[in-house]
PDB file of N, CA and C in Angstrom:
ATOM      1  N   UNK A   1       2.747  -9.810  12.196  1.00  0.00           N
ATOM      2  CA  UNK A   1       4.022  -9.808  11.516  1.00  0.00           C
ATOM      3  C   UNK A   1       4.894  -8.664  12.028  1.00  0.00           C
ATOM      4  N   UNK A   2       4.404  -7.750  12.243  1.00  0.00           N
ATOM      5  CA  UNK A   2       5.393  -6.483  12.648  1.00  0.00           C
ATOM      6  C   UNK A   2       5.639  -6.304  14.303  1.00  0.00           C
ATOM      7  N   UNK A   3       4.675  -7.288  14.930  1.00  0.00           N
ATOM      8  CA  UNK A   3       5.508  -7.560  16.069  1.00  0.00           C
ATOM      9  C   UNK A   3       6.052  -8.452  16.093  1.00  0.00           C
ATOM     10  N   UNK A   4       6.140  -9.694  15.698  1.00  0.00           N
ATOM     11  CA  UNK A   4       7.655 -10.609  15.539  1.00  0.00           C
ATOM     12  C   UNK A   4       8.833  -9.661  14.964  1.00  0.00           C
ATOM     13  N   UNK A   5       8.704  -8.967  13.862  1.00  0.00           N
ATOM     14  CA  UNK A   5       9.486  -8.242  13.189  1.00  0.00           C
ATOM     15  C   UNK A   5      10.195  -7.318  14.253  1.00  0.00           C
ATOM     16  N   UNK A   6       9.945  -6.347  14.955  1.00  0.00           N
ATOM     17  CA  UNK A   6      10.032  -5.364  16.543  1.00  0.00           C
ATOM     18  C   UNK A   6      11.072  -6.860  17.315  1.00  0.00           C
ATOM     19  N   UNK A   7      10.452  -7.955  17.382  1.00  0.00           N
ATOM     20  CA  UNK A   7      11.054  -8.545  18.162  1.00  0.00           C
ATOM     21  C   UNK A   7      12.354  -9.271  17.989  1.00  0.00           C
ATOM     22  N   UNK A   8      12.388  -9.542  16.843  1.00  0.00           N
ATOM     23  CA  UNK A   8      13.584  -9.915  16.009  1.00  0.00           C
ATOM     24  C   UNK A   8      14.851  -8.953  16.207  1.00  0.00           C
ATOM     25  N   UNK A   9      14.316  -7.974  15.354  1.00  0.00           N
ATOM     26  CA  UNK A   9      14.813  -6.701  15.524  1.00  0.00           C
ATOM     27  C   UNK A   9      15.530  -6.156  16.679  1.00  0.00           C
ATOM     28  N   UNK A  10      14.966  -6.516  18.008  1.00  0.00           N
ATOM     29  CA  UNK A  10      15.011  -6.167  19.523  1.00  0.00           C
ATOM     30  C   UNK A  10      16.129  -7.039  19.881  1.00  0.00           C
ATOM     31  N   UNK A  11      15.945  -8.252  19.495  1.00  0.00           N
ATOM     32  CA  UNK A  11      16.736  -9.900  19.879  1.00  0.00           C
ATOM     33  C   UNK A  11      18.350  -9.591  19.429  1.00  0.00           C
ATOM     34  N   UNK A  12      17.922  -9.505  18.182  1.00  0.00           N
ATOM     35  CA  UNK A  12      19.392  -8.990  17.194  1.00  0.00           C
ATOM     36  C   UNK A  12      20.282  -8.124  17.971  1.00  0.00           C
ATOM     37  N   UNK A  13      19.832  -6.651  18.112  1.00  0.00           N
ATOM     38  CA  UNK A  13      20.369  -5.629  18.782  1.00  0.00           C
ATOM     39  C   UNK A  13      21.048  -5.990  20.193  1.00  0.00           C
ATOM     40  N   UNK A  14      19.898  -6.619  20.799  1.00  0.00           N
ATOM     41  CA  UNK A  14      20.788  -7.604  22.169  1.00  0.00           C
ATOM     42  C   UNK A  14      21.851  -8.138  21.975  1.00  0.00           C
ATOM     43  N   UNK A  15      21.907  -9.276  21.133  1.00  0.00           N
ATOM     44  CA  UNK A  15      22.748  -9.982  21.112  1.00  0.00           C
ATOM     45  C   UNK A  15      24.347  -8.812  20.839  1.00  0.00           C
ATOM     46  N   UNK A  16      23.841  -8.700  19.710  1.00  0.00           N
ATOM     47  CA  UNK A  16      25.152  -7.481  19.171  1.00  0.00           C
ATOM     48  C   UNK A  16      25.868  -6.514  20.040  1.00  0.00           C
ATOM     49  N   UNK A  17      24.965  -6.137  20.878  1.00  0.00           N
ATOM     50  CA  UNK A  17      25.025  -5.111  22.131  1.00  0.00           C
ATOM     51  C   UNK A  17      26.508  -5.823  23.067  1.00  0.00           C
ATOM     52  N   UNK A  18      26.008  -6.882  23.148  1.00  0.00           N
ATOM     53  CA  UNK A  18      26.828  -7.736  24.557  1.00  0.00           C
ATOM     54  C   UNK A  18      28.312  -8.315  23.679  1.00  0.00           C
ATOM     55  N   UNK A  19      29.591  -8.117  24.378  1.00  0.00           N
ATOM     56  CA  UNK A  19      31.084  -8.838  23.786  1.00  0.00           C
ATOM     57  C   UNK A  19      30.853 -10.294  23.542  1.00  0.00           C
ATOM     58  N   UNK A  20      29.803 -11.126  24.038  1.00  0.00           N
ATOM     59  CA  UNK A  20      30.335 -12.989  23.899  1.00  0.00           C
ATOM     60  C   UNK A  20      28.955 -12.522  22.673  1.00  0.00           C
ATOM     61  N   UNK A  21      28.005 -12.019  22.205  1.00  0.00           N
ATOM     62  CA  UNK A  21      27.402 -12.254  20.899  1.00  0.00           C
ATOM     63  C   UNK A  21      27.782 -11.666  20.008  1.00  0.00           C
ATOM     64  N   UNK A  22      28.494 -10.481  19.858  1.00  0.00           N
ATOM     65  CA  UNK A  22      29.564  -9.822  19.138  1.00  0.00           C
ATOM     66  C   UNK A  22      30.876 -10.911  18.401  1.00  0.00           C
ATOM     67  N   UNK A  23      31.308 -11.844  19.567  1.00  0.00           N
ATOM     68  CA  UNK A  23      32.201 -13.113  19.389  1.00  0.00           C
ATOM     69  C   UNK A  23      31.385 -14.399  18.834  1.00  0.00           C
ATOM     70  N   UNK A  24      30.616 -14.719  19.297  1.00  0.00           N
ATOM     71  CA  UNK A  24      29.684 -15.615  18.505  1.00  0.00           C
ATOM     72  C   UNK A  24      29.528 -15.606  17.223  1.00  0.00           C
ATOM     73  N   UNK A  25      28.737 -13.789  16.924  1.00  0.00           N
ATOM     74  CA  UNK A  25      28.266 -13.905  15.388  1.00  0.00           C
ATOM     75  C   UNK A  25      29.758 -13.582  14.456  1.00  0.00           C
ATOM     76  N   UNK A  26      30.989 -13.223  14.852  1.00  0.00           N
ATOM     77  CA  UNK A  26      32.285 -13.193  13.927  1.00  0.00           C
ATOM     78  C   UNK A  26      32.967 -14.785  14.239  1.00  0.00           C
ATOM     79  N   UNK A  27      32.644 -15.595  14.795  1.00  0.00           N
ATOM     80  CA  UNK A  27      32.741 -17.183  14.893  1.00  0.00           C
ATOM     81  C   UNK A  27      31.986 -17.561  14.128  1.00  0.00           C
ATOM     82  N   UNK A  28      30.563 -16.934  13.768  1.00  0.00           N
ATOM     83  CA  UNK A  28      29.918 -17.858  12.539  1.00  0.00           C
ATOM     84  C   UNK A  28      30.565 -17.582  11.138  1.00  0.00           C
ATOM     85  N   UNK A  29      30.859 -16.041  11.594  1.00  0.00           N
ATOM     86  CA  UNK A  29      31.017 -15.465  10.094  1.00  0.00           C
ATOM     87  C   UNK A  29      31.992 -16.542   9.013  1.00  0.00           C
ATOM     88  N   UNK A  30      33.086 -16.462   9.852  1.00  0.00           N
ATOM     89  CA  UNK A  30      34.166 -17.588   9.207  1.00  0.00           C
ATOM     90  C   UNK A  30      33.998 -19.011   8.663  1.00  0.00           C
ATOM     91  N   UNK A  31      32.442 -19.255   9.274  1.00  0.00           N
ATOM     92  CA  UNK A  31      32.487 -20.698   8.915  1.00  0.00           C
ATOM     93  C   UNK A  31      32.428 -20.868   7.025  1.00  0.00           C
ATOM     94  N   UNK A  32      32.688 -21.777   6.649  1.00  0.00           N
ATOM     95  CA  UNK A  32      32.321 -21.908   5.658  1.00  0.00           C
ATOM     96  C   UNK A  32      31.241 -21.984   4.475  1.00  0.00           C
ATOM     97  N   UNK A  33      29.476 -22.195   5.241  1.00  0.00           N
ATOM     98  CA  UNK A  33      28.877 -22.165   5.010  1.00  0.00           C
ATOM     99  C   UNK A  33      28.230 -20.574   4.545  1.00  0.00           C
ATOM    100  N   UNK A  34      29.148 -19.984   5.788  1.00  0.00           N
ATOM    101  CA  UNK A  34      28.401 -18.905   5.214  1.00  0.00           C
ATOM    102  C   UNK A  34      29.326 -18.235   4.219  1.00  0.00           C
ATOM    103  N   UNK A  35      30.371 -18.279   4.179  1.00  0.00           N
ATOM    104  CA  UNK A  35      31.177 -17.609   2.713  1.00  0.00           C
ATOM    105  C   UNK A  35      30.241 -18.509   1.499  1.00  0.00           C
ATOM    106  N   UNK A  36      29.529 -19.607   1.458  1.00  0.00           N
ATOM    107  CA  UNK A  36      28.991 -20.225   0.273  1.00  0.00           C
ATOM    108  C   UNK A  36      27.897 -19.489   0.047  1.00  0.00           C
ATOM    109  N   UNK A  37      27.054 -19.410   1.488  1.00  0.00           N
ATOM    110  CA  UNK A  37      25.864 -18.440   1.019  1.00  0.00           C
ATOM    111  C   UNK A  37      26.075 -17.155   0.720  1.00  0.00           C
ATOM    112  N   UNK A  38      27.175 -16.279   1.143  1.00  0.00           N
ATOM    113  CA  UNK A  38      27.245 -14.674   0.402  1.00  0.00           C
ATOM    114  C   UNK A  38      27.736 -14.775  -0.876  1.00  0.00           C
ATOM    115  N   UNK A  39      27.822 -16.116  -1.672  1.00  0.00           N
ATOM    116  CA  UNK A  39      28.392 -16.538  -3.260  1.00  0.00           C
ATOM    117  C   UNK A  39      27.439 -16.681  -3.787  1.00  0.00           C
ATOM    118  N   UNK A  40      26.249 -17.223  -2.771  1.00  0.00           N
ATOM    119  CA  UNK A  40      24.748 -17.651  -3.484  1.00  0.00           C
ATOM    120  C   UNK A  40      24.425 -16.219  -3.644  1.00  0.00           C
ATOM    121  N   UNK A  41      24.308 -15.455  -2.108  1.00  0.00           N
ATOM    122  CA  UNK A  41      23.634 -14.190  -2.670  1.00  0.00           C
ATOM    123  C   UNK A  41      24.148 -13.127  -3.468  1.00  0.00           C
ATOM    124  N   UNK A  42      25.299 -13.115  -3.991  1.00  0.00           N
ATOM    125  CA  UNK A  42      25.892 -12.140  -4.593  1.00  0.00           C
ATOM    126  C   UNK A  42      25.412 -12.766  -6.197  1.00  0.00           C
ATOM    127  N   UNK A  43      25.764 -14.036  -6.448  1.00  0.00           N
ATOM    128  CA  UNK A  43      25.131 -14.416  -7.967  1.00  0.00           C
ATOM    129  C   UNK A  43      23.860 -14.087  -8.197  1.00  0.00           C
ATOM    130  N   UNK A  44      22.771 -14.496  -6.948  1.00  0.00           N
ATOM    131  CA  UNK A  44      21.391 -14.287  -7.825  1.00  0.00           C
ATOM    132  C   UNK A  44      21.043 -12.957  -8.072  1.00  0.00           C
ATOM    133  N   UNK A  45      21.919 -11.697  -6.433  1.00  0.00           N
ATOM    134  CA  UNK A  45      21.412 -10.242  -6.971  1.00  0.00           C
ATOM    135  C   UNK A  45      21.857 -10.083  -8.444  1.00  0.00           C
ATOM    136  N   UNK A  46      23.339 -10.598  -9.144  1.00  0.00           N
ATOM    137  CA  UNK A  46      23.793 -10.460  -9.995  1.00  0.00           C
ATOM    138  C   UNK A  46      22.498 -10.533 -10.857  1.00  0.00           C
ATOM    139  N   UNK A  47      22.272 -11.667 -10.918  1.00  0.00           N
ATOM    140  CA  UNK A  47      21.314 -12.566 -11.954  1.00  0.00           C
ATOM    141  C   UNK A  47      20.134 -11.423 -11.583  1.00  0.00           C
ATOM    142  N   UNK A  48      19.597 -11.343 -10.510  1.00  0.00           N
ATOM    143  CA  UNK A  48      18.069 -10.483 -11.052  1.00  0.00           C
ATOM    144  C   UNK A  48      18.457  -9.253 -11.354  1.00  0.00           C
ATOM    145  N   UNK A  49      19.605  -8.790 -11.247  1.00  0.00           N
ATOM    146  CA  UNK A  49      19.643  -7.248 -12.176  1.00  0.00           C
ATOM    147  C   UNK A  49      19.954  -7.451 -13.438  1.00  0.00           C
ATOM    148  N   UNK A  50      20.250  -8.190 -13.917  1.00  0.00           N
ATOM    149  CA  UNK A  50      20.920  -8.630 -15.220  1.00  0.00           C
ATOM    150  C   UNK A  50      19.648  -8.483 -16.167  1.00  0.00           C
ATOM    151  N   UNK A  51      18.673  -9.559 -15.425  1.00  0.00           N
ATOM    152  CA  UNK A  51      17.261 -10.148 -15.609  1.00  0.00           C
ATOM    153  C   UNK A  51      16.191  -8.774 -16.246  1.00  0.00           C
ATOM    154  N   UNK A  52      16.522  -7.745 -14.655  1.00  0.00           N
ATOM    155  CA  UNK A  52      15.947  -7.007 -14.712  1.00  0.00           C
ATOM    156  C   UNK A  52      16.024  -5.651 -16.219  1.00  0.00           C
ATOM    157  N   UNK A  53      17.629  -5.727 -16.439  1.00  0.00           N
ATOM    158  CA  UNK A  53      17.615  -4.883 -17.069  1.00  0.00           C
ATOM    159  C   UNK A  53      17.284  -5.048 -18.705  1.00  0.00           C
ATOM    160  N   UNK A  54      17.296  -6.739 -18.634  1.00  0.00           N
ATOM    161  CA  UNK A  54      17.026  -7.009 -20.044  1.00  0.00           C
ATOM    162  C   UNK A  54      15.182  -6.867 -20.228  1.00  0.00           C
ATOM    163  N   UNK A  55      14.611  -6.972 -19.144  1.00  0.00           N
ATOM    164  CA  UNK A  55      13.418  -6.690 -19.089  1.00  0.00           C
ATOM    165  C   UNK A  55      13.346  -4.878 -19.507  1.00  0.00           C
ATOM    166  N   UNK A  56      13.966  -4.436 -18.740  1.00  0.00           N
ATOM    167  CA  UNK A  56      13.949  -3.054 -19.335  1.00  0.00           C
ATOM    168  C   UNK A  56      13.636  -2.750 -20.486  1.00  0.00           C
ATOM    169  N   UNK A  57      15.079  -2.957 -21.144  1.00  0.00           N
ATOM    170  CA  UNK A  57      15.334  -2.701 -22.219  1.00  0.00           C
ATOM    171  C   UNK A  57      14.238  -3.093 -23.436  1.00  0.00           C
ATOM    172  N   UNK A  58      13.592  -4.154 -22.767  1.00  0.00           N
ATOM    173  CA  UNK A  58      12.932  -5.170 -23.413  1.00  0.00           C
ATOM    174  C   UNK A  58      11.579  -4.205 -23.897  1.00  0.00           C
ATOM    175  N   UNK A  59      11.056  -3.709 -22.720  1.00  0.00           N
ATOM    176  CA  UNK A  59       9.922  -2.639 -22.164  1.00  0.00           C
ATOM    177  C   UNK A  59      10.088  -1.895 -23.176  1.00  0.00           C
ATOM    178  N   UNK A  60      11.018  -1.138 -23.177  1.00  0.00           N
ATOM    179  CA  UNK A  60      11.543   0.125 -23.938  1.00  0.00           C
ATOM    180  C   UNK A  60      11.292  -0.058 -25.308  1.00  0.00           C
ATOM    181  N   UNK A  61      11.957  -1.062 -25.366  1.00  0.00           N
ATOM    182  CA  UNK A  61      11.944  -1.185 -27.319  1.00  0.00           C
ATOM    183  C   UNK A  61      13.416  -1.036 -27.619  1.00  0.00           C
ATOM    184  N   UNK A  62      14.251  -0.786 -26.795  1.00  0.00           N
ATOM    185  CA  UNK A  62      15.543  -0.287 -27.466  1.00  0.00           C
ATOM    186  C   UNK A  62      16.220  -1.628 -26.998  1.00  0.00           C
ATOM    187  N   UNK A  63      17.810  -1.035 -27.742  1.00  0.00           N
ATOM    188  CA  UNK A  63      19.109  -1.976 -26.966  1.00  0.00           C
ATOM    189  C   UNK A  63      19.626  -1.905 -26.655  1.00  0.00           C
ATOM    190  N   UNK A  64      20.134  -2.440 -25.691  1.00  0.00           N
ATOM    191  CA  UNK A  64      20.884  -2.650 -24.725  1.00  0.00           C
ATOM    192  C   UNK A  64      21.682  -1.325 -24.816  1.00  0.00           C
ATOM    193  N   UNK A  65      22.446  -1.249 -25.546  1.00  0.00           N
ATOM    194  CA  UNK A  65      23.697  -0.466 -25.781  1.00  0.00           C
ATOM    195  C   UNK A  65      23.050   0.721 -25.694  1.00  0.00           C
ATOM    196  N   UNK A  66      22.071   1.362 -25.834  1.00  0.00           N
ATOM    197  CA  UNK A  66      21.178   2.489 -25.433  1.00  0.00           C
ATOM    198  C   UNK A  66      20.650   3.010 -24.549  1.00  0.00           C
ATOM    199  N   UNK A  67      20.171   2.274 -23.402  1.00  0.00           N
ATOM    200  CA  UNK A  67      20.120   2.439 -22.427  1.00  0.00           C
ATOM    201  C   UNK A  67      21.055   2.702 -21.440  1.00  0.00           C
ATOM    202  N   UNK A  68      20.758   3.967 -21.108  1.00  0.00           N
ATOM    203  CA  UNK A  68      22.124   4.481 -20.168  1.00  0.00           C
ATOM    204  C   UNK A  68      22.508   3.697 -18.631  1.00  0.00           C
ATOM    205  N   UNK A  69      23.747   3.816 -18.359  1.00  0.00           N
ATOM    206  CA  UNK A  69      24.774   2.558 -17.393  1.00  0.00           C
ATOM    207  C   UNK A  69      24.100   2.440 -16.105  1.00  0.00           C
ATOM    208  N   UNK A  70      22.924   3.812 -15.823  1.00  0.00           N
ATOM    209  CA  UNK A  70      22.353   4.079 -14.260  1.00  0.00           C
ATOM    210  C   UNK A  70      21.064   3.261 -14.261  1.00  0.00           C
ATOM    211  N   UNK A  71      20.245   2.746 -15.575  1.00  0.00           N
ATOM    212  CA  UNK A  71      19.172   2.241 -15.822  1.00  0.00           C
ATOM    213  C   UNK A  71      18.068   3.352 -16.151  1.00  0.00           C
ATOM    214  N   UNK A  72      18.635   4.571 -16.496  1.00  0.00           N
ATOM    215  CA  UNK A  72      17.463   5.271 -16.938  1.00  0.00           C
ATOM    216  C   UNK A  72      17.536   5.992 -18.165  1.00  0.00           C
ATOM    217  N   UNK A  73      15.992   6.195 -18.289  1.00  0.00           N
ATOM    218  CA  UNK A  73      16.422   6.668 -19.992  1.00  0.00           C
ATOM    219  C   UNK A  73      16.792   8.121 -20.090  1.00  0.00           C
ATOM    220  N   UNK A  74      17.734   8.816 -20.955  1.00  0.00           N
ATOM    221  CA  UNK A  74      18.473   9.879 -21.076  1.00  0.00           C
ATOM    222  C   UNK A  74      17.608  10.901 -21.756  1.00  0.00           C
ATOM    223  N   UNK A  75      16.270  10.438 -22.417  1.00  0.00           N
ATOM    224  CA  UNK A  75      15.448  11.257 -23.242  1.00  0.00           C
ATOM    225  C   UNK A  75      14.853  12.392 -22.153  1.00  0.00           C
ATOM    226  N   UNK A  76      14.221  13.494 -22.888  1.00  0.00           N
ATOM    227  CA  UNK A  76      13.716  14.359 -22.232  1.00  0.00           C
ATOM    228  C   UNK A  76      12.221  13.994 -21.878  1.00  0.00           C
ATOM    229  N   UNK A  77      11.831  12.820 -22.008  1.00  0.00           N
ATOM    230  CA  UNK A  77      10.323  12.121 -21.442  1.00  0.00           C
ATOM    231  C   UNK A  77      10.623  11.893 -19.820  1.00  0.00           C
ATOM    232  N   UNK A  78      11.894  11.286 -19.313  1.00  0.00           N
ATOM    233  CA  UNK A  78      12.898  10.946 -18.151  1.00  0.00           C
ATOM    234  C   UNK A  78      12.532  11.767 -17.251  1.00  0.00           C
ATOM    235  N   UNK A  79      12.358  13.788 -17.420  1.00  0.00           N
ATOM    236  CA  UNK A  79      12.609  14.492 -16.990  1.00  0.00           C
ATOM    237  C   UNK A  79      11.811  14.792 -15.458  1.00  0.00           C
ATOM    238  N   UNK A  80      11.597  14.889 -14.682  1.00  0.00           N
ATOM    239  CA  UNK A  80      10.844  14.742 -13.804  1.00  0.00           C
ATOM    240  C   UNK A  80      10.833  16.048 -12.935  1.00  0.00           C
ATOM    241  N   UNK A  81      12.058  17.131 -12.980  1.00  0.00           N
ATOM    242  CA  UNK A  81      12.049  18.109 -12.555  1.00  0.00           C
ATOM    243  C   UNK A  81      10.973  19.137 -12.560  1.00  0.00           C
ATOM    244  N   UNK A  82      10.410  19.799 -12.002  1.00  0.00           N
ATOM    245  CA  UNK A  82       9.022  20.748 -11.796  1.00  0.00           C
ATOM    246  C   UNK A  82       7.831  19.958 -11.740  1.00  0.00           C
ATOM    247  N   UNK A  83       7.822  18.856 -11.921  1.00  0.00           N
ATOM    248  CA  UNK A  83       6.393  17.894 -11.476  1.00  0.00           C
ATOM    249  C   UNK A  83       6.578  17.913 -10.246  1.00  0.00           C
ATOM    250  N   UNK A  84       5.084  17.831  -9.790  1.00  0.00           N
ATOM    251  CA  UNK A  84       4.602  18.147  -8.570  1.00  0.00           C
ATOM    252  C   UNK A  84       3.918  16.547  -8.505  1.00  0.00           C
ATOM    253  N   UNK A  85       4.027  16.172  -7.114  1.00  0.00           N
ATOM    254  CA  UNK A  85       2.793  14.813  -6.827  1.00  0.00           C
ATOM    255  C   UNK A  85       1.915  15.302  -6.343  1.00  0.00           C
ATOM    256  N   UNK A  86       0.829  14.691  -6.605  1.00  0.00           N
ATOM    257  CA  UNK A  86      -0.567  15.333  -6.507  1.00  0.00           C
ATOM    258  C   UNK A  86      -1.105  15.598  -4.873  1.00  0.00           C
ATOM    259  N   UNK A  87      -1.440  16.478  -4.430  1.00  0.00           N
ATOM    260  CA  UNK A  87      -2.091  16.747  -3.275  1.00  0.00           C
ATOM    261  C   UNK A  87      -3.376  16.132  -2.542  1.00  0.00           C
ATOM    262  N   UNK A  88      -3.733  15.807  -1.769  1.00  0.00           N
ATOM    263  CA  UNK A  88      -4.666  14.899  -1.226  1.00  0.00           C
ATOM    264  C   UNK A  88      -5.125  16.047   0.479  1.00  0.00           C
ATOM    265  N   UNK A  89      -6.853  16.252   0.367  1.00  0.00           N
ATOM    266  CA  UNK A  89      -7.038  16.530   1.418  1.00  0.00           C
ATOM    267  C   UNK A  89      -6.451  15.606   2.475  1.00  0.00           C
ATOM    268  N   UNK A  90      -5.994  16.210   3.682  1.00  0.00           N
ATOM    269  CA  UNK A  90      -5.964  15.688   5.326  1.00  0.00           C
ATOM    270  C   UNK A  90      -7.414  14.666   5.790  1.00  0.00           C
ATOM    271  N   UNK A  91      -6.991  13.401   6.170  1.00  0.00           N
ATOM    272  CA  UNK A  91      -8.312  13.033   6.929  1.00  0.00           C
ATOM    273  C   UNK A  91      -8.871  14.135   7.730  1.00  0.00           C
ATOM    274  N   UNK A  92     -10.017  14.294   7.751  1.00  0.00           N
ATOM    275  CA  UNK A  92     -10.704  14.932   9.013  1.00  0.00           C
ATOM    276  C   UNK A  92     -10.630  16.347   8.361  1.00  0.00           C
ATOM    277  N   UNK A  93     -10.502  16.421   7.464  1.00  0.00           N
ATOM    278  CA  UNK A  93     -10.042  17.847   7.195  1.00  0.00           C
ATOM    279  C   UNK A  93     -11.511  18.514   6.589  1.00  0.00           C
ATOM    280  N   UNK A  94     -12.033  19.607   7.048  1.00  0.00           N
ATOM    281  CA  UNK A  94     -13.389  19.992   6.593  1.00  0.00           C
ATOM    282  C   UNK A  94     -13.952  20.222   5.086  1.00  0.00           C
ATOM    283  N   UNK A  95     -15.388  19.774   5.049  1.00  0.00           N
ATOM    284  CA  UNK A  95     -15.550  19.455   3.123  1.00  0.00           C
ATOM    285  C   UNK A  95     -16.298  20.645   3.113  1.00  0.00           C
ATOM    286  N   UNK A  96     -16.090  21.028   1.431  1.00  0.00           N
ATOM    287  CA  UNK A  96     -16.452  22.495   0.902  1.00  0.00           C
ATOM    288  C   UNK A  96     -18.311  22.199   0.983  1.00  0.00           C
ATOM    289  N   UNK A  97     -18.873  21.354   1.144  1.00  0.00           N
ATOM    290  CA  UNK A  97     -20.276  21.106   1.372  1.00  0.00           C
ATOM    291  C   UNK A  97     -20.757  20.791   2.200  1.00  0.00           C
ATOM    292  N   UNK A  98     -21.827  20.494   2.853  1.00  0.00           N
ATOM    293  CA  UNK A  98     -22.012  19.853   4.165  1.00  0.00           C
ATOM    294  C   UNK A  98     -22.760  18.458   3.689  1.00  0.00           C
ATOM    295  N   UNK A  99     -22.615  17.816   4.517  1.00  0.00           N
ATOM    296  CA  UNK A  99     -22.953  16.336   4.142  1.00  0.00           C
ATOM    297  C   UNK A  99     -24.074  15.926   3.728  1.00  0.00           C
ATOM    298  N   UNK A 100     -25.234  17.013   4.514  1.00  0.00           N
ATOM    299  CA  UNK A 100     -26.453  17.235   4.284  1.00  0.00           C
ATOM    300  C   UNK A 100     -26.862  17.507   2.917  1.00  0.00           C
ATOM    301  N   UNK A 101     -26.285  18.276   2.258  1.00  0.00           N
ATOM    302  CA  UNK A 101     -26.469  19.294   0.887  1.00  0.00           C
ATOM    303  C   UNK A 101     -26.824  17.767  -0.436  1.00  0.00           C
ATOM    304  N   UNK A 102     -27.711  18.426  -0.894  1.00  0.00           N
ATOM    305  CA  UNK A 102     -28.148  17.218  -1.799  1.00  0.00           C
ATOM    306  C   UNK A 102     -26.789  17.017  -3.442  1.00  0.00           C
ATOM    307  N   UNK A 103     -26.469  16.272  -3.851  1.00  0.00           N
ATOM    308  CA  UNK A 103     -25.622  16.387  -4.477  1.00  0.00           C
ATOM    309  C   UNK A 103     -25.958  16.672  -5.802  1.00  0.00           C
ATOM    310  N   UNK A 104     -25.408  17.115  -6.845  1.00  0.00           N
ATOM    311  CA  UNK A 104     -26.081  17.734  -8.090  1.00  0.00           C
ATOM    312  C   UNK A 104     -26.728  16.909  -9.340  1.00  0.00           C
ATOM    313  N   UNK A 105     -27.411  16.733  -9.763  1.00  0.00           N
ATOM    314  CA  UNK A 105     -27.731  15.700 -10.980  1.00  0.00           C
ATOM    315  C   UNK A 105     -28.246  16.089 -12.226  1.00  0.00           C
ATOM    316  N   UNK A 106     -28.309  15.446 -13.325  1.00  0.00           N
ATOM    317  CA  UNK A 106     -28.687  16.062 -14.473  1.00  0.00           C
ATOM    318  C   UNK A 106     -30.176  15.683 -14.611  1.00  0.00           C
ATOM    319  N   UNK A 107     -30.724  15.301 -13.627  1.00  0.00           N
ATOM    320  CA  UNK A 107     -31.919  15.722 -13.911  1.00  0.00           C
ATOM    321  C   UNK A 107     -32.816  14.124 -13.297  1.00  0.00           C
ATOM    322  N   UNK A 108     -33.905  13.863 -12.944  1.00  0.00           N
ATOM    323  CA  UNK A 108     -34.318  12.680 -12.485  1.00  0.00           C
ATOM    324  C   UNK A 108     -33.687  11.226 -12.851  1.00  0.00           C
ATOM    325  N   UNK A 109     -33.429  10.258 -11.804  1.00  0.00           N
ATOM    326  CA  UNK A 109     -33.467   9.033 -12.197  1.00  0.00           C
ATOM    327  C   UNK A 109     -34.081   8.420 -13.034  1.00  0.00           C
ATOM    328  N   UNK A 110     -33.731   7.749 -14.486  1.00  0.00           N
ATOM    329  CA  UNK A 110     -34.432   7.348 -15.188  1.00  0.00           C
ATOM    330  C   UNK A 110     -33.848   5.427 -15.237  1.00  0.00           C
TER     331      UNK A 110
END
């Protein structure tokens, strides 16, 4: 998938690159079909944020009218400032034991 994707990607840029595909793709633009489809896609983003936010709200417990205009909540739970994301050793990175070292137990397998 991510080399079709590279290649797409690659194809596109060509075309765009050169004056007669530059003229081509503003010859499609005009057609009519596609002013219908940027009507399709502008309604459904409409529709899944709409969707989305009543799900929100929904989540929340509150209404509508409460939930602030950016989609987030205004409470001091929101706050995210001085949290840290958690740290993760480096692959390969050396362990405080050696692999060998028997590991600790509370006492025989029973």
């Amino acid at each position: 998938m991510g080399l079709v994707r590279t290649a797409l990607i690659f194809g596109a840029g060509y075309v765009l690159g050169r004056p007669e595909g530059r003229a081509k793709v503003a010859e499609l633009a005009r057609r009519p079909e596609v002013a219908q489809l940027r009507r399709q896609a502008a309604s459904a983003v409409a529709n899944g944020v709409k969707s989305g936010k009543e799900q929100l709200t929904t989540a929340a417990g509150k209404d509508p009218e409460q939930v602030a205009l950016n989609g987030r909540d205004s409470g001091p739970s929101s706050d995210r400032r001085g949290r840290r994301l958690p740290s993760f050793p480096r692959r390969g990175a050396g362990r405080a034991s050696s692999p060998t070292a028997p590991l600790p137990s509370d006492g025989p397998m029973q």
